[in-house]
Protein backbone atom coordinates (compact mmCIF):
# COMPACT_ATOMS: atom_id res chain seq x y z
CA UNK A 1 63.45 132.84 69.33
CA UNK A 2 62.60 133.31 73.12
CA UNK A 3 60.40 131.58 73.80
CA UNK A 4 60.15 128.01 75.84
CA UNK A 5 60.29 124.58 73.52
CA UNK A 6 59.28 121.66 74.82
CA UNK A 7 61.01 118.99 75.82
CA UNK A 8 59.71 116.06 74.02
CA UNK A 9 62.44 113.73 74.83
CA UNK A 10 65.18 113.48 77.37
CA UNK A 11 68.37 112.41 75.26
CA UNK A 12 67.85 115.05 72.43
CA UNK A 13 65.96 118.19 72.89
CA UNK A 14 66.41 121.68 71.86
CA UNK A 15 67.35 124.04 74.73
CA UNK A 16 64.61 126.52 76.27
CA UNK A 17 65.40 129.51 74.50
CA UNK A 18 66.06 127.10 70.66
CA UNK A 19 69.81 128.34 69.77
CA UNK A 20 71.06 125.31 71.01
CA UNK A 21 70.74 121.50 71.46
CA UNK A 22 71.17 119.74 74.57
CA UNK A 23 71.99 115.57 74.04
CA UNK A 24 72.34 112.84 77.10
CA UNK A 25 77.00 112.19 76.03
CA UNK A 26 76.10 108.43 75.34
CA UNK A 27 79.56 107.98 75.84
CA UNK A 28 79.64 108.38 79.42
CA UNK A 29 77.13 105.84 79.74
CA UNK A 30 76.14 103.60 81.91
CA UNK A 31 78.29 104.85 85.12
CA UNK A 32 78.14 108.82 84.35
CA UNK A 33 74.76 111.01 83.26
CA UNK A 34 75.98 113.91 81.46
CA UNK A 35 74.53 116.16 79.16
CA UNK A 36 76.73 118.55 76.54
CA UNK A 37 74.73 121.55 74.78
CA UNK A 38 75.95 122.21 71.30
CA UNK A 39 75.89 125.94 69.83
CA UNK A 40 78.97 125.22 67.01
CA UNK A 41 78.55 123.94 63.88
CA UNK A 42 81.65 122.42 65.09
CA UNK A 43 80.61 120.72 68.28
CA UNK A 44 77.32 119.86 66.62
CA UNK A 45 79.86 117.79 63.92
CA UNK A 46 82.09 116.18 66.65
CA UNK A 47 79.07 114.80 68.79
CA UNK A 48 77.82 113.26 65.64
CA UNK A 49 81.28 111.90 64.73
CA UNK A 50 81.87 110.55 67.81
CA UNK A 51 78.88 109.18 68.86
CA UNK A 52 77.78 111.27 72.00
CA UNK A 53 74.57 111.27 69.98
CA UNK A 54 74.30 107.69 68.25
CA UNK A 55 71.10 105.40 66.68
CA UNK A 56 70.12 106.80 63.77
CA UNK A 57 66.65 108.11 64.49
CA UNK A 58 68.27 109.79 67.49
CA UNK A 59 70.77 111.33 65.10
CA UNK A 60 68.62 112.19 62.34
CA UNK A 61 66.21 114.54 64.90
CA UNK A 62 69.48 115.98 66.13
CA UNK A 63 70.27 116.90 62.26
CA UNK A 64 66.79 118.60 62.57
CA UNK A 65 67.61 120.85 65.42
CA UNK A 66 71.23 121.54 64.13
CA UNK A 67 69.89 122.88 61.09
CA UNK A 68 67.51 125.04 63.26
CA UNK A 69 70.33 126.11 65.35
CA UNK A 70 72.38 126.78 62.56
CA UNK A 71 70.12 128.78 60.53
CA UNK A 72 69.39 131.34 63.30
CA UNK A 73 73.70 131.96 63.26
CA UNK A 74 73.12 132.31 59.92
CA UNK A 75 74.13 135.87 58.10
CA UNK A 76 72.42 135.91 55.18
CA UNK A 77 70.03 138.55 54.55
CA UNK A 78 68.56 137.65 51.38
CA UNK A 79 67.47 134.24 50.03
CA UNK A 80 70.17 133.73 48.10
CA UNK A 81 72.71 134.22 50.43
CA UNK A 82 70.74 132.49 53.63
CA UNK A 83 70.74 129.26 51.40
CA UNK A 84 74.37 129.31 50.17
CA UNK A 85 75.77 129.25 53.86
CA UNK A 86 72.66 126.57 54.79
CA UNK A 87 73.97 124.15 51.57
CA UNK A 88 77.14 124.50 53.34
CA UNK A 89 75.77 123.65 57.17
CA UNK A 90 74.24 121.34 55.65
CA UNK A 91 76.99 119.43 53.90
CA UNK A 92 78.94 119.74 57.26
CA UNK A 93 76.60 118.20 59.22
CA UNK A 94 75.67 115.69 56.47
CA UNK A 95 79.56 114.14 56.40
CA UNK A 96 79.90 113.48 59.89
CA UNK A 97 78.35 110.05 59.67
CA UNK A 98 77.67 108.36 56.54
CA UNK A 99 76.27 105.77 57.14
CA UNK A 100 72.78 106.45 58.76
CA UNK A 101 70.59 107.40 56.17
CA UNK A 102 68.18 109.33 58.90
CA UNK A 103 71.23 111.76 58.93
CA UNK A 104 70.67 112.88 55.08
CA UNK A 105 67.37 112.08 55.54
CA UNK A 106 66.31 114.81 58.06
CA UNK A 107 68.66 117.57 56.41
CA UNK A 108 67.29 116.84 52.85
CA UNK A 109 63.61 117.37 54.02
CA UNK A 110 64.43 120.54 55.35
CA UNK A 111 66.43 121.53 52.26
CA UNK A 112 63.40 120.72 50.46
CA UNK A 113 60.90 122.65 52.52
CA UNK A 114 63.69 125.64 52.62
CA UNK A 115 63.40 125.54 49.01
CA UNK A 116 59.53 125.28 48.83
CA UNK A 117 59.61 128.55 50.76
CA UNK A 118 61.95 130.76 49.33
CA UNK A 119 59.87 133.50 48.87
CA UNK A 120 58.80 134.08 52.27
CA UNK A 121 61.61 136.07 54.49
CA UNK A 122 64.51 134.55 55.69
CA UNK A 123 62.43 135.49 59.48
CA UNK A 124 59.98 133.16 58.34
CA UNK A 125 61.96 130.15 57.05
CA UNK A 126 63.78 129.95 60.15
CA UNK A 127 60.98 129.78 61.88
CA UNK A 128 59.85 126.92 59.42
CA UNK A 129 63.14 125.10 59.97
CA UNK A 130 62.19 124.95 64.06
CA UNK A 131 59.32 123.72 63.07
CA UNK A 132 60.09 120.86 60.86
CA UNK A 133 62.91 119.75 62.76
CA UNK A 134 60.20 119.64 65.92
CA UNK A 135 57.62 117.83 63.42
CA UNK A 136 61.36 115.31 62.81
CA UNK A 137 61.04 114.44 66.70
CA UNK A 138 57.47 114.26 67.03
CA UNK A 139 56.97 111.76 64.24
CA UNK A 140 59.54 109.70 65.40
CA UNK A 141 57.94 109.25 68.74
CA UNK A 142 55.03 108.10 67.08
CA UNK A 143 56.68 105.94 64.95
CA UNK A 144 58.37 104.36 67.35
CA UNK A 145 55.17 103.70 69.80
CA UNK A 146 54.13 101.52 66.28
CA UNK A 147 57.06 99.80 65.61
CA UNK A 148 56.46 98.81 69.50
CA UNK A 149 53.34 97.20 68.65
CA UNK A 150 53.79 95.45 65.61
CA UNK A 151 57.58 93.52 66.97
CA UNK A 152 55.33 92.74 70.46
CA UNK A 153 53.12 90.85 68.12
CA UNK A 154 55.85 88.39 67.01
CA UNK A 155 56.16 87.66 70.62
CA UNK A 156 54.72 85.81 73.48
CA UNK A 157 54.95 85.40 77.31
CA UNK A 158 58.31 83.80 78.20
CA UNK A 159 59.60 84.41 75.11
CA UNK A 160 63.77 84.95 74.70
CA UNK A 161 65.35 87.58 72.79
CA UNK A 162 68.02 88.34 71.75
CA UNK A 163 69.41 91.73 70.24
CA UNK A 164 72.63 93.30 68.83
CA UNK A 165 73.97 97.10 69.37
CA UNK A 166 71.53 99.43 71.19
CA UNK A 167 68.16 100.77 69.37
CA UNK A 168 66.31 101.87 72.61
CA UNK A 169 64.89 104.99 73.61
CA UNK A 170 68.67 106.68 73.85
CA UNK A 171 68.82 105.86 70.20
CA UNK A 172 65.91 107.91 69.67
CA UNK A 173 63.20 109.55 71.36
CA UNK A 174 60.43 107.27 73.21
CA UNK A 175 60.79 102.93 73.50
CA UNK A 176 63.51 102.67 70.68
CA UNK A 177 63.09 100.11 67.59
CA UNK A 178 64.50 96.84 68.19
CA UNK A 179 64.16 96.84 72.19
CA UNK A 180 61.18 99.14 71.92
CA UNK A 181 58.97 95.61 72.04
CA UNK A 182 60.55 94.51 75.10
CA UNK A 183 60.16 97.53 76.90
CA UNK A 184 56.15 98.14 75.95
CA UNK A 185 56.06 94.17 76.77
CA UNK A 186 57.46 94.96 80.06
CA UNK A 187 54.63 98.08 80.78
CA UNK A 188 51.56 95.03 79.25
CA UNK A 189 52.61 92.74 82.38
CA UNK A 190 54.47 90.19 79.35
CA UNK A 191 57.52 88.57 80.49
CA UNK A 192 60.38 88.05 77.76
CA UNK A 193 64.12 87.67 78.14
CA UNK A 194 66.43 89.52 76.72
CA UNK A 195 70.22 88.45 75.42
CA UNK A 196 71.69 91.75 74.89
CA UNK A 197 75.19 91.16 73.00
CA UNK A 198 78.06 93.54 74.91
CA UNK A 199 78.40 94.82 70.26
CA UNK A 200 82.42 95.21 70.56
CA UNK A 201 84.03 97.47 69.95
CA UNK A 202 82.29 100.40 71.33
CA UNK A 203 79.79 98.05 73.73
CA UNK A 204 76.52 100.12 72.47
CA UNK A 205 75.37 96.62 74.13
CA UNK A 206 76.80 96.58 77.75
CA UNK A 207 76.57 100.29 78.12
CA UNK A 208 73.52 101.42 76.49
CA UNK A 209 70.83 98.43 75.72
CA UNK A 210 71.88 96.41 79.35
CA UNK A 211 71.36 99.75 81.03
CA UNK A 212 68.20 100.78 79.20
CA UNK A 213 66.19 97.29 79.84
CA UNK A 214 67.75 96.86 83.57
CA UNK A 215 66.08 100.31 84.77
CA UNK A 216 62.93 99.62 83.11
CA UNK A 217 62.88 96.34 84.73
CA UNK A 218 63.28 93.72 81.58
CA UNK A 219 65.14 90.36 82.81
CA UNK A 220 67.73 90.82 80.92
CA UNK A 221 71.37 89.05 80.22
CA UNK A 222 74.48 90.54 79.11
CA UNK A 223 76.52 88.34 76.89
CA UNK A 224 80.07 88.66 74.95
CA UNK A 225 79.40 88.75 70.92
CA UNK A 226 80.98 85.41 70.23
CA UNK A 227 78.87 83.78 73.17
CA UNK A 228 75.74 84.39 70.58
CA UNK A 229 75.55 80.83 69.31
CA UNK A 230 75.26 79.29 72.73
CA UNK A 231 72.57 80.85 73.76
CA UNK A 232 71.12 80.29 70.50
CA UNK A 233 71.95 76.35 71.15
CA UNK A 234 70.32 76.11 74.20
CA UNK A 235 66.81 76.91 73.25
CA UNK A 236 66.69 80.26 74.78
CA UNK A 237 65.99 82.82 72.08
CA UNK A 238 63.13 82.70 70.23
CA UNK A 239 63.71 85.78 68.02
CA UNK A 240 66.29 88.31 67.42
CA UNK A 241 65.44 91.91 66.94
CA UNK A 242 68.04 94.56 65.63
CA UNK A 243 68.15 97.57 64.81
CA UNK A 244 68.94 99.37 61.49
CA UNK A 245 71.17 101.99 60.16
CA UNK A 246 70.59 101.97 56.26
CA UNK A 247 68.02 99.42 54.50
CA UNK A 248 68.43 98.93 50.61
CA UNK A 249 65.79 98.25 48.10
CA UNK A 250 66.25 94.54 47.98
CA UNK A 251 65.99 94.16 52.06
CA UNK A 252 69.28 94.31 52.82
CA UNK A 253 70.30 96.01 55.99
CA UNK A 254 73.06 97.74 57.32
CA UNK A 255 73.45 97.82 61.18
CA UNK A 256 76.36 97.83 63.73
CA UNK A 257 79.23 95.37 62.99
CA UNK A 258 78.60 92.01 64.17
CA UNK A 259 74.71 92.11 63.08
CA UNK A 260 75.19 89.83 59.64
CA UNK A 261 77.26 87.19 61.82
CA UNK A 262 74.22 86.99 64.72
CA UNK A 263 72.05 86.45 61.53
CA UNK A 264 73.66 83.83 60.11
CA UNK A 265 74.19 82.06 63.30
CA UNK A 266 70.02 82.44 63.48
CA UNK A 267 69.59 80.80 60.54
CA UNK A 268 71.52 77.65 61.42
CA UNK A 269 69.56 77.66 64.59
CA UNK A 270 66.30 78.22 62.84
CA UNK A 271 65.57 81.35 64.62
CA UNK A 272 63.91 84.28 62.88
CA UNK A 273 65.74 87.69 62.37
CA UNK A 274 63.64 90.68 62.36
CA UNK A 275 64.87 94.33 61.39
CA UNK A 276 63.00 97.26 63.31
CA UNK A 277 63.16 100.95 61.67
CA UNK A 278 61.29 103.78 60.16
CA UNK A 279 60.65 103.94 56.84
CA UNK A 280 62.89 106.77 57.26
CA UNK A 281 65.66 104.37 57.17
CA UNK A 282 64.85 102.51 54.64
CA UNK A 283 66.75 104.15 50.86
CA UNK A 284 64.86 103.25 47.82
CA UNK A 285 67.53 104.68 46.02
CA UNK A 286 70.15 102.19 47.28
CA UNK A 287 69.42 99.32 45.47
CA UNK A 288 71.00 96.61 47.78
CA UNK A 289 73.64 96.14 50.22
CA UNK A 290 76.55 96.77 47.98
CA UNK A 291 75.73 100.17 47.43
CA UNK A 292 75.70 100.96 50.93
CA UNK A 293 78.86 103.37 52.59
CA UNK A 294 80.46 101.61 55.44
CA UNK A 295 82.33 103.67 57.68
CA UNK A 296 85.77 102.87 59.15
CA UNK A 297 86.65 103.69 62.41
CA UNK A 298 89.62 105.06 64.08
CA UNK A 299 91.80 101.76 65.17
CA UNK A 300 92.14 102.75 68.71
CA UNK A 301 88.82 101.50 69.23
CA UNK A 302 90.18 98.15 68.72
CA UNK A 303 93.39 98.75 69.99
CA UNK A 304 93.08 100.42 73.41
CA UNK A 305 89.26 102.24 74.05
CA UNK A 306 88.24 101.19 77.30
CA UNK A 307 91.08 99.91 78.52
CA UNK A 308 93.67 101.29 80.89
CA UNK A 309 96.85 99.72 78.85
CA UNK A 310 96.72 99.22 74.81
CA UNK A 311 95.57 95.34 74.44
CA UNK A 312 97.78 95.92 71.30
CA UNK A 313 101.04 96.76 69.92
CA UNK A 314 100.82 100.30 68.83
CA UNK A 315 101.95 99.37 64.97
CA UNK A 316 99.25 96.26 64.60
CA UNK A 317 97.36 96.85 61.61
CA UNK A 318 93.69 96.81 62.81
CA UNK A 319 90.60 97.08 60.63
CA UNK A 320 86.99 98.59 62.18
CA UNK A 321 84.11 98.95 60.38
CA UNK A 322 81.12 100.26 62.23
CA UNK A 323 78.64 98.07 60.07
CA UNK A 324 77.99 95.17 58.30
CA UNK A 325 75.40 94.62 55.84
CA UNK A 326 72.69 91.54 56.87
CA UNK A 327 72.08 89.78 53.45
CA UNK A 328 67.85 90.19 52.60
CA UNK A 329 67.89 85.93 53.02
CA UNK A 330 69.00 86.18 56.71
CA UNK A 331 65.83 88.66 57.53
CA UNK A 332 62.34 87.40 58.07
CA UNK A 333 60.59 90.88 58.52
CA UNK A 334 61.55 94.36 58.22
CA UNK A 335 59.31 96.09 60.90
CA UNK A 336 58.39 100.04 60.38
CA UNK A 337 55.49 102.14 61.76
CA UNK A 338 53.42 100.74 58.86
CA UNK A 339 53.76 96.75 59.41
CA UNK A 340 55.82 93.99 59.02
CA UNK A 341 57.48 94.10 55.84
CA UNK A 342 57.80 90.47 54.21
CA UNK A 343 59.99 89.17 51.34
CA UNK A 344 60.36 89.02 48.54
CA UNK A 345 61.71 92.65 49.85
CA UNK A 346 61.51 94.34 46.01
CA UNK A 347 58.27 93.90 46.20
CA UNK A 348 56.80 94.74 49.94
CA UNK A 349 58.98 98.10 50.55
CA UNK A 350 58.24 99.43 47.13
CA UNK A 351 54.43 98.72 47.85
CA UNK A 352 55.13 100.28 51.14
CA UNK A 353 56.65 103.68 49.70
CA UNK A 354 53.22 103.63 46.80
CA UNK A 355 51.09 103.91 49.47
């Protein structure tokens, strides 16, 4: 594997000679631009885990390249053995988040085209691996230059906005999902206004989204969580656009924690809620939002992350999921590369995955 890959994207790429992937630490955002390059199966887990690589389109095409990465450490000579230590990369990798459906996702469609190829030579299907997780990133970019297009419909000059969490071009590879409107409405010469929520407690919102829209030159806002509903109140969002981690059957969606409560505050308002992912994201096999894994957090996140002092006593209970589930009522459209998705959800995704 020596020869040069291209870099399609800046926050997630594979490095030049392929044994290794090289990720923007989204930690160290806004005020520090670092980049770590993972060669472990370990350090491939841990940026996962904790979130160096977040959004889960950005995650699910770093899956990709793991497995790639992986499989060319891999020992096995034969089929049989090159697939028994790639189940068990694979589970690895697949338990570091599970939540974000993109993760299992990307690492069960190259299980399946492992499988589909298992009697070419183990050569070969490595070389097949590099290539689908490559075809992971490239599709994505294209998906998410559509998803663009159709959420900059629902909108109009001078138009507010207001989003939760960060699902931007960090989150994975070109425009994002839910900001990816605001940004192509920013190259078309269309002014909007953006209300980015700070998303406590890991401020994906202050760090990532405020950052992301301020250097591409989007007029936009930074408010606290719980300052949502005055905004809302004062006429100045037209439309909320969030981002998605998991999306069930029915239309419910799981996204960062605080996303159901910014829906239900639209509602009261009258202001539509609109959910932006690929269909990638969206789990026919999870019929609604109870089915759904939410992930709990370390409690220092609460407790003391970003501050210099604890804002806690160290034996407070605290409780942190990283998601919430948006009830299907709350959402007006679920927008993927292939339209905007209306309810009665049972029906419209289900049509979507016949066709």
């Amino acid at each position: 594997m020596s020869r040069k890959y291209e870099i399609l994207a800046d926050n997630v790429h594979l490095s030049e000679d392929g044994k290794s992937i090289i990720i923007v630490d989204q930690t160290k955002l806004p005020n520090v631009l670092e980049y770590l390059t993972l060669s472990t199966a370990q350090e491939m887990y841990d940026a996962i885990k904790s979130l160096a690589v977040r959004g889960a389109p950005a995650i699910g095409i770093c899956a990709g390249y793991c497995m790639f990465c992986l499989a060319q450490q891999n020992k096995g000579e034969n089929f049989d053995d090159f697939y028994a230590q790639f189940l068990k990369d694979k589970e690895y990798i697949n338990s570091s988040r599970p939540t974000a459906v993109n993760l299992s996702w990307a690492v069960n469609r190259i299980d399946k085209m492992v499988v589909a190829n298992k009697d070419k030579s183990v050569a070969q299907i490595v070389e097949l691996i590099g290539e689908e997780a490559i075809a992971i990133q490239k599709e994505d970019i294209a998906m998410c230059k559509a998803i663009s297009e159709f959420g900059l419909s629902l909108l109009k000059e001078g138009d507010g906005v207001l989003t939760h969490c960060n699902a931007g071009p960090l989150a994975t590879s070109r425009y994002g999902t839910a900001i990816g409107p605001m940004l192509m409405a920013q190259e078309k010469g269309i002014n909007v206004k953006v209300f980015a929520d700070e998303t406590r407690p890991l401020l994906q919102g202050a760090r990532l989204t405020s950052y992301e829209l301020h250097k591409a030159g989007v007029d936009v806002t930074l408010i606290c969580d719980n300052m949502a509903s005055m905004v809302m109140k004062n006429g100045w969002v037209q439309a909320c656009f969030v981002g998605c981690d998991r999306v069930a059957a029915n239309g419910d969606a799981a996204n960062k924690i605080g996303t159901s409560g910014v829906a239900i505050l639209a509602k009261h308002y009258g202001i539509p809620v609109y959910v932006l992912g690929p269909t990638s994201t969206i789990d026919m096999n999870c019929k609604t939002g109870d089915d759904i894994v939410i992930e709990l957090r370390d409690e220092d996140e609460i407790r003391s992350k970003f501050y210099e002092q604890p804002m806690a006593l160290a034996d407070v209970k605290c409780f942190n999921p990283a998601f919430d589930v948006t009830d299907h009522e709350l959402i007006a459209g679920i927008i993927t590369e292939k339209g905007i998705m209306r309810p009665p959800y049972t029906e419209s995704l289900a049509k979507l995955f016949e066709e």
